[in-house]
C-alpha atoms as a PDB file:
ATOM      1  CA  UNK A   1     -32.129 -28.675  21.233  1.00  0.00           C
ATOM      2  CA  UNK A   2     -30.449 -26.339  18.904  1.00  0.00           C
ATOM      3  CA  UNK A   3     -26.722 -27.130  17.751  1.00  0.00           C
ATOM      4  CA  UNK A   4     -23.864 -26.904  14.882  1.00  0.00           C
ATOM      5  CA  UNK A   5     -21.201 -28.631  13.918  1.00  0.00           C
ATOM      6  CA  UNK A   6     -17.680 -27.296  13.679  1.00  0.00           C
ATOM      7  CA  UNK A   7     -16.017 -28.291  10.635  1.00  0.00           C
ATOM      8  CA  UNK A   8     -12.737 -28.464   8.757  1.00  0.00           C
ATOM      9  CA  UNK A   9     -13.992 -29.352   4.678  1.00  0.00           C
ATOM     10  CA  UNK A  10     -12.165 -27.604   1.564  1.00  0.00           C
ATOM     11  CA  UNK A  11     -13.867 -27.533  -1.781  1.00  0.00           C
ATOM     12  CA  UNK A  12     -11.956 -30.217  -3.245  1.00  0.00           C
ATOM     13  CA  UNK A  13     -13.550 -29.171  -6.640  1.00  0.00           C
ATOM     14  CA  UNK A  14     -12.452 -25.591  -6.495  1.00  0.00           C
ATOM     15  CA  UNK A  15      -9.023 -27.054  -5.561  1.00  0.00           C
ATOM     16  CA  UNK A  16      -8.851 -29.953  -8.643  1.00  0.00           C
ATOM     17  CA  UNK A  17     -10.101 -26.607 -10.580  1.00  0.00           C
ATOM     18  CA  UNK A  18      -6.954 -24.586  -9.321  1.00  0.00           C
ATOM     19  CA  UNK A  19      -4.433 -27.707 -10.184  1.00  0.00           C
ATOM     20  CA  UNK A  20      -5.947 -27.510 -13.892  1.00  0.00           C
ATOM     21  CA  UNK A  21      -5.538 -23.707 -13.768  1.00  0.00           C
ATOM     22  CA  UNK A  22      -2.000 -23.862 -12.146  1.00  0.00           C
ATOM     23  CA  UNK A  23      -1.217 -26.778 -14.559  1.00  0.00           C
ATOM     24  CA  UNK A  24      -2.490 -24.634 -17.847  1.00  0.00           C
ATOM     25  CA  UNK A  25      -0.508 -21.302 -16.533  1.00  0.00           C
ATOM     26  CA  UNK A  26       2.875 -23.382 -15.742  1.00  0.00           C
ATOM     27  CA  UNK A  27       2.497 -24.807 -19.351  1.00  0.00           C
ATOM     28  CA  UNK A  28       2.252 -21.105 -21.004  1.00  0.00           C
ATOM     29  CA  UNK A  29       4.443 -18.722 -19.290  1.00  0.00           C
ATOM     30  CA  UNK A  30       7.834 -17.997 -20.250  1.00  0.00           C
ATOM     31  CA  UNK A  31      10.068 -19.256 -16.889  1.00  0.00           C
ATOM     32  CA  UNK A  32       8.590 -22.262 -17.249  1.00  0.00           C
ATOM     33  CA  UNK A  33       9.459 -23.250 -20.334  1.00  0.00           C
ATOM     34  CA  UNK A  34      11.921 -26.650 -20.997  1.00  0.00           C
ATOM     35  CA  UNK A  35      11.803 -26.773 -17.376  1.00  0.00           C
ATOM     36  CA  UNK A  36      10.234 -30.165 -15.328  1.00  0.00           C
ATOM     37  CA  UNK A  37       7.711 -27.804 -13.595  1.00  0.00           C
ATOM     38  CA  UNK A  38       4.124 -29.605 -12.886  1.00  0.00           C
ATOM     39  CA  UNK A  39       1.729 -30.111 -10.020  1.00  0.00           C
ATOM     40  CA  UNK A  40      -0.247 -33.617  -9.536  1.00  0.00           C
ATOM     41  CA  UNK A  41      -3.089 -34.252  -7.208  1.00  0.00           C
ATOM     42  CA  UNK A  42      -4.190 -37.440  -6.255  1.00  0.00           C
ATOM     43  CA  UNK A  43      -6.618 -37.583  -3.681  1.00  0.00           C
ATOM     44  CA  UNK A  44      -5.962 -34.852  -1.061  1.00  0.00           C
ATOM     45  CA  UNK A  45      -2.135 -34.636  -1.725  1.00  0.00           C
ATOM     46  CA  UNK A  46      -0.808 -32.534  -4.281  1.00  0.00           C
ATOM     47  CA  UNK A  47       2.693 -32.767  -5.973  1.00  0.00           C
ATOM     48  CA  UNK A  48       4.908 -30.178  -6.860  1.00  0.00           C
ATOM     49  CA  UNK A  49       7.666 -30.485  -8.969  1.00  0.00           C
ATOM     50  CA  UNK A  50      10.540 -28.055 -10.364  1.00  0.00           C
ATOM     51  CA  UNK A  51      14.088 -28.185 -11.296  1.00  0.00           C
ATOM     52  CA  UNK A  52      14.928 -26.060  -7.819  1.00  0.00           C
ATOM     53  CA  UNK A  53      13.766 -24.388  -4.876  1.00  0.00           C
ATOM     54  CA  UNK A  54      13.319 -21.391  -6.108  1.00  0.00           C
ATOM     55  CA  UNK A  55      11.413 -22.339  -8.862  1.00  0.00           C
ATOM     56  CA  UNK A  56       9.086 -24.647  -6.243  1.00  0.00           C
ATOM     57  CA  UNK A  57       8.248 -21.506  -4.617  1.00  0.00           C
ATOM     58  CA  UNK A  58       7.299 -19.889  -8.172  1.00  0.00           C
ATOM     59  CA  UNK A  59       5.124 -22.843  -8.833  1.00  0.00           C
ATOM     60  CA  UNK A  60       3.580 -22.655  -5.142  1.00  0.00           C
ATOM     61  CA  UNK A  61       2.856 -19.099  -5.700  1.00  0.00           C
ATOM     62  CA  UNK A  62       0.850 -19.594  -8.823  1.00  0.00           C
ATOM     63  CA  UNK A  63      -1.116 -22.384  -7.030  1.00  0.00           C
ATOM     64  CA  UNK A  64      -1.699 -20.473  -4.096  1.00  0.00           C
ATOM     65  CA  UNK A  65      -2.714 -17.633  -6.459  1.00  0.00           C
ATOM     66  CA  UNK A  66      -5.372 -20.059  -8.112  1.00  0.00           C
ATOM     67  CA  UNK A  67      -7.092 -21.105  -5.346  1.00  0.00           C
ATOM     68  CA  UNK A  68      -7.389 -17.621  -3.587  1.00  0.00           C
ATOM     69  CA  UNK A  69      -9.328 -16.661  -6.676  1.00  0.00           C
ATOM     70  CA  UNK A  70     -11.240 -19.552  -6.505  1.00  0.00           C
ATOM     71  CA  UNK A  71     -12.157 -18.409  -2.903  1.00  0.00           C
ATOM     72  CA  UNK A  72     -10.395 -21.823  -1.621  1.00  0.00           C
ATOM     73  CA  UNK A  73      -8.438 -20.831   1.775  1.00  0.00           C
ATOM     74  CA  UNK A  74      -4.686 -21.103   1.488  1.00  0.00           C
ATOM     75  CA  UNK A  75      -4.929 -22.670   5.382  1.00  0.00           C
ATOM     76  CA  UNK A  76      -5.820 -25.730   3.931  1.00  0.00           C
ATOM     77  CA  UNK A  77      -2.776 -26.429   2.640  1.00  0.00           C
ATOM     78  CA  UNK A  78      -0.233 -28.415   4.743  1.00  0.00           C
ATOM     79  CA  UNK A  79       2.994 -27.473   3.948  1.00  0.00           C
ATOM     80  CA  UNK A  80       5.068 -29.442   6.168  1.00  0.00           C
ATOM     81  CA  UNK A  81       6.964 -31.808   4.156  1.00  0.00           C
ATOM     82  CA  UNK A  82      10.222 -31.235   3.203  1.00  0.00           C
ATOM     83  CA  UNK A  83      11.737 -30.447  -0.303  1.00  0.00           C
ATOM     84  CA  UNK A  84      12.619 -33.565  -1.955  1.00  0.00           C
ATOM     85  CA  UNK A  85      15.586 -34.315  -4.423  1.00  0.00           C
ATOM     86  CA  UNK A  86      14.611 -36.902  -7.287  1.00  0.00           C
ATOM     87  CA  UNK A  87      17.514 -36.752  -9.372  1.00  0.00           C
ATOM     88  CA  UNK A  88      19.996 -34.909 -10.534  1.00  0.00           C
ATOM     89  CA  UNK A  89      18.671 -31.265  -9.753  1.00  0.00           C
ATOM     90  CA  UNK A  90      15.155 -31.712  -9.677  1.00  0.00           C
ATOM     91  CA  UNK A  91      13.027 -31.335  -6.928  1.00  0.00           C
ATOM     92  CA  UNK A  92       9.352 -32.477  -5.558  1.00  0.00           C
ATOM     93  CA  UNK A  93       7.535 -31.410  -2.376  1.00  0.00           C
ATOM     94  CA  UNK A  94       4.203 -32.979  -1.019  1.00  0.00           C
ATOM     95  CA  UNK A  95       1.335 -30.656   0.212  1.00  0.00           C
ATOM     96  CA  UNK A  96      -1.499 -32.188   1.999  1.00  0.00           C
ATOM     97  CA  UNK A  97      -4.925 -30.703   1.595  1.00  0.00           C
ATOM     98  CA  UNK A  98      -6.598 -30.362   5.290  1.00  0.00           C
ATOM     99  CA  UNK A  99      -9.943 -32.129   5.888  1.00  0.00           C
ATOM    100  CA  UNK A 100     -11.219 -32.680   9.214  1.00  0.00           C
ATOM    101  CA  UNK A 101     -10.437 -31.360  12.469  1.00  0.00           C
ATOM    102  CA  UNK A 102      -7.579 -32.776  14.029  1.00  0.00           C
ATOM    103  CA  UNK A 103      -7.587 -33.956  17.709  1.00  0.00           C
ATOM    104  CA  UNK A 104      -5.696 -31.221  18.558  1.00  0.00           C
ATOM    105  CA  UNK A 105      -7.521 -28.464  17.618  1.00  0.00           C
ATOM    106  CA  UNK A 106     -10.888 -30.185  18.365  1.00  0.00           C
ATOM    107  CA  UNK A 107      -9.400 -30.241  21.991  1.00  0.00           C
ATOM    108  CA  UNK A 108      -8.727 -26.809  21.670  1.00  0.00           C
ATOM    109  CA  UNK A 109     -12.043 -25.917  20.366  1.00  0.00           C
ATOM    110  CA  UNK A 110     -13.765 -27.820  22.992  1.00  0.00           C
ATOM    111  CA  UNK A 111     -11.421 -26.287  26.553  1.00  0.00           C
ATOM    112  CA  UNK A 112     -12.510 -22.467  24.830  1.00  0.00           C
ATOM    113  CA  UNK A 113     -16.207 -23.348  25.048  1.00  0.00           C
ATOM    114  CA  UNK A 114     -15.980 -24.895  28.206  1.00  0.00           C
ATOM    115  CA  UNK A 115     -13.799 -21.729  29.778  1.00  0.00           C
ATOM    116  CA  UNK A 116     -16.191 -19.643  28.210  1.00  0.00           C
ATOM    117  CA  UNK A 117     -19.094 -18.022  30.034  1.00  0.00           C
ATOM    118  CA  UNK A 118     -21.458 -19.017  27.839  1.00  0.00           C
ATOM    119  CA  UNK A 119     -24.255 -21.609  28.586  1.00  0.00           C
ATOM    120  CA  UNK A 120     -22.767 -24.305  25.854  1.00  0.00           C
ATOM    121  CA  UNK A 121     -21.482 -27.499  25.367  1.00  0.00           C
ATOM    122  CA  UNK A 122     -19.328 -28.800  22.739  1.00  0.00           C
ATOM    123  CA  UNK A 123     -18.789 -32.358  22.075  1.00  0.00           C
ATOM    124  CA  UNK A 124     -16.114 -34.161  19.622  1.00  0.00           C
ATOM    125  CA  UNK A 125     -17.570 -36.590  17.622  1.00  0.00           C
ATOM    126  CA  UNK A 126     -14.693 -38.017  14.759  1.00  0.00           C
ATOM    127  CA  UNK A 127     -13.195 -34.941  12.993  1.00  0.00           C
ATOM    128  CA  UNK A 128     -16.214 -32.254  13.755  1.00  0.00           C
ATOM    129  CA  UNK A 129     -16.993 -30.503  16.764  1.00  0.00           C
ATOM    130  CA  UNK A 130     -20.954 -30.318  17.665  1.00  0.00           C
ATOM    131  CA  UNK A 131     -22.033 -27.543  19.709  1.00  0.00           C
ATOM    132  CA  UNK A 132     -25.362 -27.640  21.309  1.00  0.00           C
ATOM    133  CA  UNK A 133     -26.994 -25.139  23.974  1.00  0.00           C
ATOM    134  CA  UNK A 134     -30.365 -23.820  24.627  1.00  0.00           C
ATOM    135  CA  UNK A 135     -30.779 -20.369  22.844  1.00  0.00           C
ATOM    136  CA  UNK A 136     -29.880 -19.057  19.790  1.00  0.00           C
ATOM    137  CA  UNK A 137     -28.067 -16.503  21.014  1.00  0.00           C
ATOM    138  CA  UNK A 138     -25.402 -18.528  22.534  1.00  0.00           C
ATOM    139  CA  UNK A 139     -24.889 -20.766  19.837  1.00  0.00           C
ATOM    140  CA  UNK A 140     -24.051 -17.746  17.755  1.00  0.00           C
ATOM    141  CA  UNK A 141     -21.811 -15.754  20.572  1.00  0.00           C
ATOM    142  CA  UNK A 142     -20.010 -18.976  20.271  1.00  0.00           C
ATOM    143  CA  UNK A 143     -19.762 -19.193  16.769  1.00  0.00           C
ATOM    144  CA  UNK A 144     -18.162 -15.783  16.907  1.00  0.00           C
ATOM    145  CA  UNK A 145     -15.689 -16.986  19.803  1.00  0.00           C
ATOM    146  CA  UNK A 146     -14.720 -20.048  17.907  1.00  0.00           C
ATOM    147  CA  UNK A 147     -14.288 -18.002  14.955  1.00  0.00           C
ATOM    148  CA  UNK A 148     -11.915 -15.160  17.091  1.00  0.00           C
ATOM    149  CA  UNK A 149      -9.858 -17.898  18.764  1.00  0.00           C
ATOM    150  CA  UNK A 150      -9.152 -20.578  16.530  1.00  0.00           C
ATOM    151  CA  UNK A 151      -7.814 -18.313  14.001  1.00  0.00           C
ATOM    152  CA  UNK A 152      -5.154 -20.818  12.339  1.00  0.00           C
ATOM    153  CA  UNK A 153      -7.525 -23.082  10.545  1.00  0.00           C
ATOM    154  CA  UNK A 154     -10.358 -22.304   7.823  1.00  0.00           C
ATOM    155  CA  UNK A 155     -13.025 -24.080   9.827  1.00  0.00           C
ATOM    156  CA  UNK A 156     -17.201 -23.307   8.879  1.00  0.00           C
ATOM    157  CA  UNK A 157     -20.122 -24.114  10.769  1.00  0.00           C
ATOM    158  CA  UNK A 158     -22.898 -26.776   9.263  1.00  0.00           C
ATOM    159  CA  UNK A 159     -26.253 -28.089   9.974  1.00  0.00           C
ATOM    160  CA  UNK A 160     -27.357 -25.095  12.389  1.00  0.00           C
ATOM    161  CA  UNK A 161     -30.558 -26.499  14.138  1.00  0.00           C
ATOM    162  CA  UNK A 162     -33.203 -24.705  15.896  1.00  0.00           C
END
């Protein structure tokens, strides 16, 4: 029976790639210089620190710079942390790198194929979202609806069986 698989996965080589860009650039240019600017990954978090806010953003900006020309969505960064103080006037934040679909969204995914019209079924199976039907056709059309509706996430299809 033909199917795909809805999934959430970053190219966390493009992304170490962007840190060593981002880390090189913050080194050389002029702002940054005598300042405690860097940015650490480990795993899928990466840290950012600066001696404010302002210059968090700056550093952010060059990241998110790095990875857009890498071709590494900007979605899969989780910003939601707050803006740590460390010290004196120095400053850290911790951005998560997305990988797998949450619950949430795989619920979502799941309640727009099954309100759809189309002759479908999607199943959750850990953090991806298999789709199987019986023609081609309608895997696609939903592959296009998924793509329409879920519009906050960077999510691909894999392992497209006929």
């Amino acid at each position: 029976m033909p199917s795909f698989d809805t999934v959430l996965e970053p190219n966390l080589v493009e992304v170490r790639n962007a840190i060593d860009q981002t880390s090189k650039e913050i080194g050389t240019r002029f702002d940054f210089k005598g300042s405690s600017a860097k940015v650490d990954l480990k795993d899928k978090d990466i840290t950012l620190y600066g001696d404010s806010d302002f210059q968090l953003g700056q550093v952010m900006d060059v990241l998110t710079a790095k990875l857009t020309k890498r071709s590494v969505d900007a979605r899969f960064l989780d910003r939601s942390a707050k803006v740590e103080k460390i010290g004196g006037d120095k400053v850290k934040q911790l951005i998560k790198v997305k990988a797998g679909i949450d619950s949430e969204t795989a619920k979502k995914i799941q309640l727009l194929i099954k309100g759809s019209k189309i002759k479908v079924q999607a199943a959750i199976q850990g953090d991806t979202v298999r789709v199987t039907g019986t023609k081609r056709d309608d895997l696609q059309a939903a592959m296009a609806l998924i793509r329409k509706d879920v519009a906050d996430v960077p999510l691909s299809f894999d392992n497209f069986r006929d």
